[in-house]
C-alpha atoms as a PDB file:
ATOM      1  CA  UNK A   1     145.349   4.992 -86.575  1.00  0.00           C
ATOM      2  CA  UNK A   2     147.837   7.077 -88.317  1.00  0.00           C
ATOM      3  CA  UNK A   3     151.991   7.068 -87.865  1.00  0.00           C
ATOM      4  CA  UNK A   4     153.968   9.795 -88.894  1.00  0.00           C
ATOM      5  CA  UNK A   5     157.492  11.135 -88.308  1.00  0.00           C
ATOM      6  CA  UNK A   6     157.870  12.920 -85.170  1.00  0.00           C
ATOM      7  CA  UNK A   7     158.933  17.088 -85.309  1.00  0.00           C
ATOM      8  CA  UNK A   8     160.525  19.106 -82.727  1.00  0.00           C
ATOM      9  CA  UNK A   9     157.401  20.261 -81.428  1.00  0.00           C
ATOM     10  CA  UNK A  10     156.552  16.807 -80.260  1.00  0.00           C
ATOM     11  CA  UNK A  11     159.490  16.478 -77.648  1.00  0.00           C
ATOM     12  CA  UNK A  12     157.554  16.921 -74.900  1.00  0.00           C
ATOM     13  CA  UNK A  13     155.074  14.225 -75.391  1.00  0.00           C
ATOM     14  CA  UNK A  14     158.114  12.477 -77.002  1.00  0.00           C
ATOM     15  CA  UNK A  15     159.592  12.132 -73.957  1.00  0.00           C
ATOM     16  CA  UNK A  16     156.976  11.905 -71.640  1.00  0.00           C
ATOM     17  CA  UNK A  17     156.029   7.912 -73.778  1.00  0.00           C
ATOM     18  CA  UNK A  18     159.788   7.320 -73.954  1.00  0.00           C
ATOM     19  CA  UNK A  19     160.897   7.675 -70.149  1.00  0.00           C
ATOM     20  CA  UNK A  20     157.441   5.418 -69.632  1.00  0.00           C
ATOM     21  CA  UNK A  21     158.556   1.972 -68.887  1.00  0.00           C
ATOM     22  CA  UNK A  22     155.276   0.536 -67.899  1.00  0.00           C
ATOM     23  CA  UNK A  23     154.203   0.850 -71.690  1.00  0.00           C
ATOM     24  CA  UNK A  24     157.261  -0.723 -73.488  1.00  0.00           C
ATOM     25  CA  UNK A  25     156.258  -3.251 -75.900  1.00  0.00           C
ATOM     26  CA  UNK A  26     159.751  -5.102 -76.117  1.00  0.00           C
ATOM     27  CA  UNK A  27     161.082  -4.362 -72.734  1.00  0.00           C
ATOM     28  CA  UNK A  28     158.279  -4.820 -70.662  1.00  0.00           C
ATOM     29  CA  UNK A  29     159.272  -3.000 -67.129  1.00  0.00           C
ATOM     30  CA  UNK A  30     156.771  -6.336 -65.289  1.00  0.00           C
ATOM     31  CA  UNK A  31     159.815  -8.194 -66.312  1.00  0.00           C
ATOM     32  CA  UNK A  32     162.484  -6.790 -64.620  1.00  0.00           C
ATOM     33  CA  UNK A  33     162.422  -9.433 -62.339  1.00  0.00           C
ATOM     34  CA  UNK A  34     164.276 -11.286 -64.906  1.00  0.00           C
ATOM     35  CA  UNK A  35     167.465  -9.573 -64.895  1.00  0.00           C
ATOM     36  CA  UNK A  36     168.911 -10.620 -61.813  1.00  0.00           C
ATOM     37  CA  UNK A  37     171.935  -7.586 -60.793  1.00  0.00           C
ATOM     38  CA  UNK A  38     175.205  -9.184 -59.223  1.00  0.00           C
ATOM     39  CA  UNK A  39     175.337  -8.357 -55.390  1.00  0.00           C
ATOM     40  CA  UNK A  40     177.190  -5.231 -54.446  1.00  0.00           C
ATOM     41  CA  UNK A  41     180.976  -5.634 -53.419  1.00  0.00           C
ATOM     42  CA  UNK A  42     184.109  -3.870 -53.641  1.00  0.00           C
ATOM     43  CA  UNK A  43     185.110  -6.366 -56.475  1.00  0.00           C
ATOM     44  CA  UNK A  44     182.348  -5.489 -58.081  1.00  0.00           C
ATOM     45  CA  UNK A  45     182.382  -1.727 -58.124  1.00  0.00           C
ATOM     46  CA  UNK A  46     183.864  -1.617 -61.814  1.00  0.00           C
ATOM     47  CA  UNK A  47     183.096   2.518 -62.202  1.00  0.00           C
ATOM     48  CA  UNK A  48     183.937   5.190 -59.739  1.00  0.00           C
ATOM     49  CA  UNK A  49     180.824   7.731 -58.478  1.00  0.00           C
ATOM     50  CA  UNK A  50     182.436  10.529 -61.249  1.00  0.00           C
ATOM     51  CA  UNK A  51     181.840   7.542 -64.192  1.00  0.00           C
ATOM     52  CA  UNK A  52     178.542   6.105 -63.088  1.00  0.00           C
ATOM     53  CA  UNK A  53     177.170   9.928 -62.325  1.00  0.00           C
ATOM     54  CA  UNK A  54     178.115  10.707 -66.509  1.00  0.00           C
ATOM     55  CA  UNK A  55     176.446   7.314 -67.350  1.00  0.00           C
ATOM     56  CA  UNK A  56     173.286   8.860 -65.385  1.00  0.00           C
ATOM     57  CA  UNK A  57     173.540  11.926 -67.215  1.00  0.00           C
ATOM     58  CA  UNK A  58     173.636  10.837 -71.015  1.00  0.00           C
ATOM     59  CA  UNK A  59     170.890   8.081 -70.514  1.00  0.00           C
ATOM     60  CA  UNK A  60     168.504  11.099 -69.714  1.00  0.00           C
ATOM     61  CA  UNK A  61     166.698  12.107 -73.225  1.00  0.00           C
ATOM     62  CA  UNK A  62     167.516  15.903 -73.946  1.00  0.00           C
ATOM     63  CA  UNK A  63     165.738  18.573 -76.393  1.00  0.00           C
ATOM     64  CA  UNK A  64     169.265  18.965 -78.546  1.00  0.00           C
ATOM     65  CA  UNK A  65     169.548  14.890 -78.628  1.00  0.00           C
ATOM     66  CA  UNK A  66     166.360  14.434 -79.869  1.00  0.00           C
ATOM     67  CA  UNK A  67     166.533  16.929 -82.600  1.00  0.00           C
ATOM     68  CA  UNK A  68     170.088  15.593 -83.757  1.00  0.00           C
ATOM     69  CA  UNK A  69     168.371  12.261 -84.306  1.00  0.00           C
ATOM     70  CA  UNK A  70     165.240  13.655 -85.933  1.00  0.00           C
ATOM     71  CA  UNK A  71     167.631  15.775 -88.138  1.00  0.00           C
ATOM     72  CA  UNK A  72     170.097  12.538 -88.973  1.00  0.00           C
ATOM     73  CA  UNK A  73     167.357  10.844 -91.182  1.00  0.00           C
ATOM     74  CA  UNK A  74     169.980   8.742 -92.386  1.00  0.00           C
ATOM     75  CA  UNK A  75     170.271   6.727 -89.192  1.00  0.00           C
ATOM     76  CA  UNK A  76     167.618   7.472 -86.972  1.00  0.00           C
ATOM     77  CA  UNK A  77     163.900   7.251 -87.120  1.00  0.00           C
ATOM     78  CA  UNK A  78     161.049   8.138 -84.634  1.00  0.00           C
ATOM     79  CA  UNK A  79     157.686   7.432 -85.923  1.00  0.00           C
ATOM     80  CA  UNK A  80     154.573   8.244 -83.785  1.00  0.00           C
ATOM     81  CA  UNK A  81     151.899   6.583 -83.744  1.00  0.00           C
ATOM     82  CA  UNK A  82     148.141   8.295 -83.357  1.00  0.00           C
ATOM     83  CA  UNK A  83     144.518   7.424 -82.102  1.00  0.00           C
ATOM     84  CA  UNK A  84     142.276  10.118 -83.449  1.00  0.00           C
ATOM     85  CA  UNK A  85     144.154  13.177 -82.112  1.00  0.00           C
ATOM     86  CA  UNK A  86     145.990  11.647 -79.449  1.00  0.00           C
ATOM     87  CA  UNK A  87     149.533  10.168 -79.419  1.00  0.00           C
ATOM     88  CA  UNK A  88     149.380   6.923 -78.375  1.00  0.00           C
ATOM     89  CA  UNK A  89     153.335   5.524 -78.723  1.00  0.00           C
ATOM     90  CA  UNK A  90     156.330   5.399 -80.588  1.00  0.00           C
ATOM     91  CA  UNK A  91     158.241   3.232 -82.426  1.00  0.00           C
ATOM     92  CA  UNK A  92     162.424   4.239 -82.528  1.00  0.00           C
ATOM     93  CA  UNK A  93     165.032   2.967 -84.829  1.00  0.00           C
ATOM     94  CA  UNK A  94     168.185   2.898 -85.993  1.00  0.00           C
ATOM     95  CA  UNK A  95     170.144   1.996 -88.924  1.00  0.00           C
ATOM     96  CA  UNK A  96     172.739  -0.731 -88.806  1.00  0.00           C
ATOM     97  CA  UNK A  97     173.266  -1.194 -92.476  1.00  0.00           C
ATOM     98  CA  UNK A  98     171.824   0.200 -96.147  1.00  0.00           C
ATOM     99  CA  UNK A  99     168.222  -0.603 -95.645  1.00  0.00           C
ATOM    100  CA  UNK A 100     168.718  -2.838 -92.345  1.00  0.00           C
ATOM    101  CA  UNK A 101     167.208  -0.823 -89.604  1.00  0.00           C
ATOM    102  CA  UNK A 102     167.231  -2.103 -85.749  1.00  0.00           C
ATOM    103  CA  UNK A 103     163.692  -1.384 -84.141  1.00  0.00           C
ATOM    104  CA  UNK A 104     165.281   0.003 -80.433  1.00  0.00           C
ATOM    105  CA  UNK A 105     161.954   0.916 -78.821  1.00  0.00           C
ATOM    106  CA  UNK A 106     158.613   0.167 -79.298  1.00  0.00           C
ATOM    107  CA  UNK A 107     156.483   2.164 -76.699  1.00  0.00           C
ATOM    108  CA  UNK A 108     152.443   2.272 -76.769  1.00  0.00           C
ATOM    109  CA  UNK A 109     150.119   3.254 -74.159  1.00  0.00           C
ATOM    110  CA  UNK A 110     148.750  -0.023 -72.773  1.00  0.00           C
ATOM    111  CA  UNK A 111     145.267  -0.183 -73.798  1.00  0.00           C
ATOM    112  CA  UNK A 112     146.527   0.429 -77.191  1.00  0.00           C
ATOM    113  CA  UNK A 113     148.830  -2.701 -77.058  1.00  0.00           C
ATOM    114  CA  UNK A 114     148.402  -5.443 -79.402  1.00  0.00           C
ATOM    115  CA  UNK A 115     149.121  -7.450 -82.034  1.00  0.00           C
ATOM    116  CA  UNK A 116     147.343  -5.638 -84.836  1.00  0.00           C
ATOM    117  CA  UNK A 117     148.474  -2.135 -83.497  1.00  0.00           C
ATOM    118  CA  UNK A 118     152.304  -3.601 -83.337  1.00  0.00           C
ATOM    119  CA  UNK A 119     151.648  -5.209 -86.515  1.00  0.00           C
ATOM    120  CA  UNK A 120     149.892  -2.132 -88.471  1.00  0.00           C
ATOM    121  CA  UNK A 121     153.147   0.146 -86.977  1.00  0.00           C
ATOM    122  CA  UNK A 122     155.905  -2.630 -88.302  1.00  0.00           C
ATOM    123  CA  UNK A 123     154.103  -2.893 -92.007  1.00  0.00           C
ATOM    124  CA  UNK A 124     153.594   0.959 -92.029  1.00  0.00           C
ATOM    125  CA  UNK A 125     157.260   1.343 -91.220  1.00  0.00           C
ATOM    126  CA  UNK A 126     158.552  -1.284 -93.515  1.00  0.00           C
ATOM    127  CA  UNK A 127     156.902   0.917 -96.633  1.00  0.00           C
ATOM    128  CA  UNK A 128     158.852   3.544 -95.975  1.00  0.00           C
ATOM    129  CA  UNK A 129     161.626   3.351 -99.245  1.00  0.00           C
ATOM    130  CA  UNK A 130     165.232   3.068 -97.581  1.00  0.00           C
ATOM    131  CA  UNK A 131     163.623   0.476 -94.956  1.00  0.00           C
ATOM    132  CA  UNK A 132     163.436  -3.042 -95.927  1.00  0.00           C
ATOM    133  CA  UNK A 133     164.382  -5.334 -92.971  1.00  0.00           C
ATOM    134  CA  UNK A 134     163.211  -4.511 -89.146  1.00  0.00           C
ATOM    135  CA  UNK A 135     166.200  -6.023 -86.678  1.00  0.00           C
ATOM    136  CA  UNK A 136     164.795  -6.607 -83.012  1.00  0.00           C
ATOM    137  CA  UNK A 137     165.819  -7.932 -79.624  1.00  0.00           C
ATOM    138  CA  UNK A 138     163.002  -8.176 -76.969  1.00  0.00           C
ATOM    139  CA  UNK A 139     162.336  -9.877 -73.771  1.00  0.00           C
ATOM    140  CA  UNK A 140     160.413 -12.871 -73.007  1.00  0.00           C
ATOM    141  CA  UNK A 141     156.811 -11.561 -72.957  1.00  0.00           C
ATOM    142  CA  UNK A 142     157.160  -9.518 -76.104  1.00  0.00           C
ATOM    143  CA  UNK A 143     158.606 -12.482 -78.384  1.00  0.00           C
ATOM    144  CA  UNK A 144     155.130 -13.743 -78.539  1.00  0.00           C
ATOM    145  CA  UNK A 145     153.388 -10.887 -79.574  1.00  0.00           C
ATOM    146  CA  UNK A 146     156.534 -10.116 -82.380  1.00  0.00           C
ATOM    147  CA  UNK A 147     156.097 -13.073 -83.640  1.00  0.00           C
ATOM    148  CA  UNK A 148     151.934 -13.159 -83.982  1.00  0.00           C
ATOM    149  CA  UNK A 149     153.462  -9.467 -86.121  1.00  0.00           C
ATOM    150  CA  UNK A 150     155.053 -10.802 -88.736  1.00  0.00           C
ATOM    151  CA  UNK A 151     158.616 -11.078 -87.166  1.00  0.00           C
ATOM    152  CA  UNK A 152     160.860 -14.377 -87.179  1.00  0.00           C
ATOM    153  CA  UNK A 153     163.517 -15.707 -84.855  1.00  0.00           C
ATOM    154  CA  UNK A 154     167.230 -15.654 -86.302  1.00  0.00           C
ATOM    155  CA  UNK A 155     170.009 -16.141 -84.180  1.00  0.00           C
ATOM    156  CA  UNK A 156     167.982 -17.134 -81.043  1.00  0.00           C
ATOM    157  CA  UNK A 157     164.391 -16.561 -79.609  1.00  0.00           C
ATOM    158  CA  UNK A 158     165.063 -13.109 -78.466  1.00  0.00           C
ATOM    159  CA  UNK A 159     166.200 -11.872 -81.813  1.00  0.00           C
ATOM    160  CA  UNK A 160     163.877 -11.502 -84.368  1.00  0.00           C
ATOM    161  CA  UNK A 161     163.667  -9.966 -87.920  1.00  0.00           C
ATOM    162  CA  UNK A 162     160.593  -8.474 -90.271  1.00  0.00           C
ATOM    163  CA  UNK A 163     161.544  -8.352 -93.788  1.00  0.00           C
ATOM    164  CA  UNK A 164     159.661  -6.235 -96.819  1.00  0.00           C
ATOM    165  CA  UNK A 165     157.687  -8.899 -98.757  1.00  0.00           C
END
């Protein structure tokens, strides 16, 4: 296995893994049974069609954002991770403070998921110098697996941390 920083020429690929939900480590799309929406209403409706139609629009991962963040190497990181010659997942962060980075996604193709992979990615991306502490938040199904990888619970079960040893 080998991880490396991702370059504008991988944007297609990029984004084919990142719109993927069915691979997401932490935010496992089998889950979304969890999150329970409120029922529709008029009460409800807190955006107008113009608002939620913008919302739409800057969730949806362009060429020009992902070369800003592969450009801002001071707060964003993409690191992809490879089987052989084939891409096999992602890990994205972000940095919250000095060397405090906040692990957003975590995507791998599923019969590359597990422990040692999601361990082997976290220690590989903890080496790098202005990293020393992985932040993450992940649903119920991935705490597990975070945990078996080196991360501890700090505030509550869903937040976890990995620090440099």
């Amino acid at each position: 296995m080998r991880i490396r920083l991702a370059t504008p020429q991988d944007f297609e690929v990029y984004k084919m893994l990142y719109e993927d939900d069915d691979i997401s480590v932490l935010y496992p799309a089998s889950l979304e049974s969890e999150v329970k929406p409120q029922q529709d209403s008029e009460e409800n409706d807190m955006f107008d069609e113009e608002t939620m139609n913008s919302i739409l629009e800057d969730s949806i991962l362009t060429r020009e954002q992902y070369e800003e963040e592969l450009a801002d190497l001071n707060n964003y990181r993409i690191y992809l991770v490879e089987e052989k010659t084939e891409i096999i997942g992602f890990a994205k962060l972000f940095k919250i403070q000095k060397n405090r980075w906040k692990l957003e996604r975590l995507n791998i193709i599923q019969q590359y998921q597990s422990q040692r992979i999601v361990e082997q990615v976290t220690d590989w991306v903890l080496m790098q110098p202005q990293i020393k502490t992985i932040d993450v938040c992940a649903f119920t199904e991935a705490i597990s697996l975070m945990k078996e990888s080196g991360f501890k619970e700090r505030i509550s079960t869903s937040y976890l941390r990995k620090v440099r040893n």
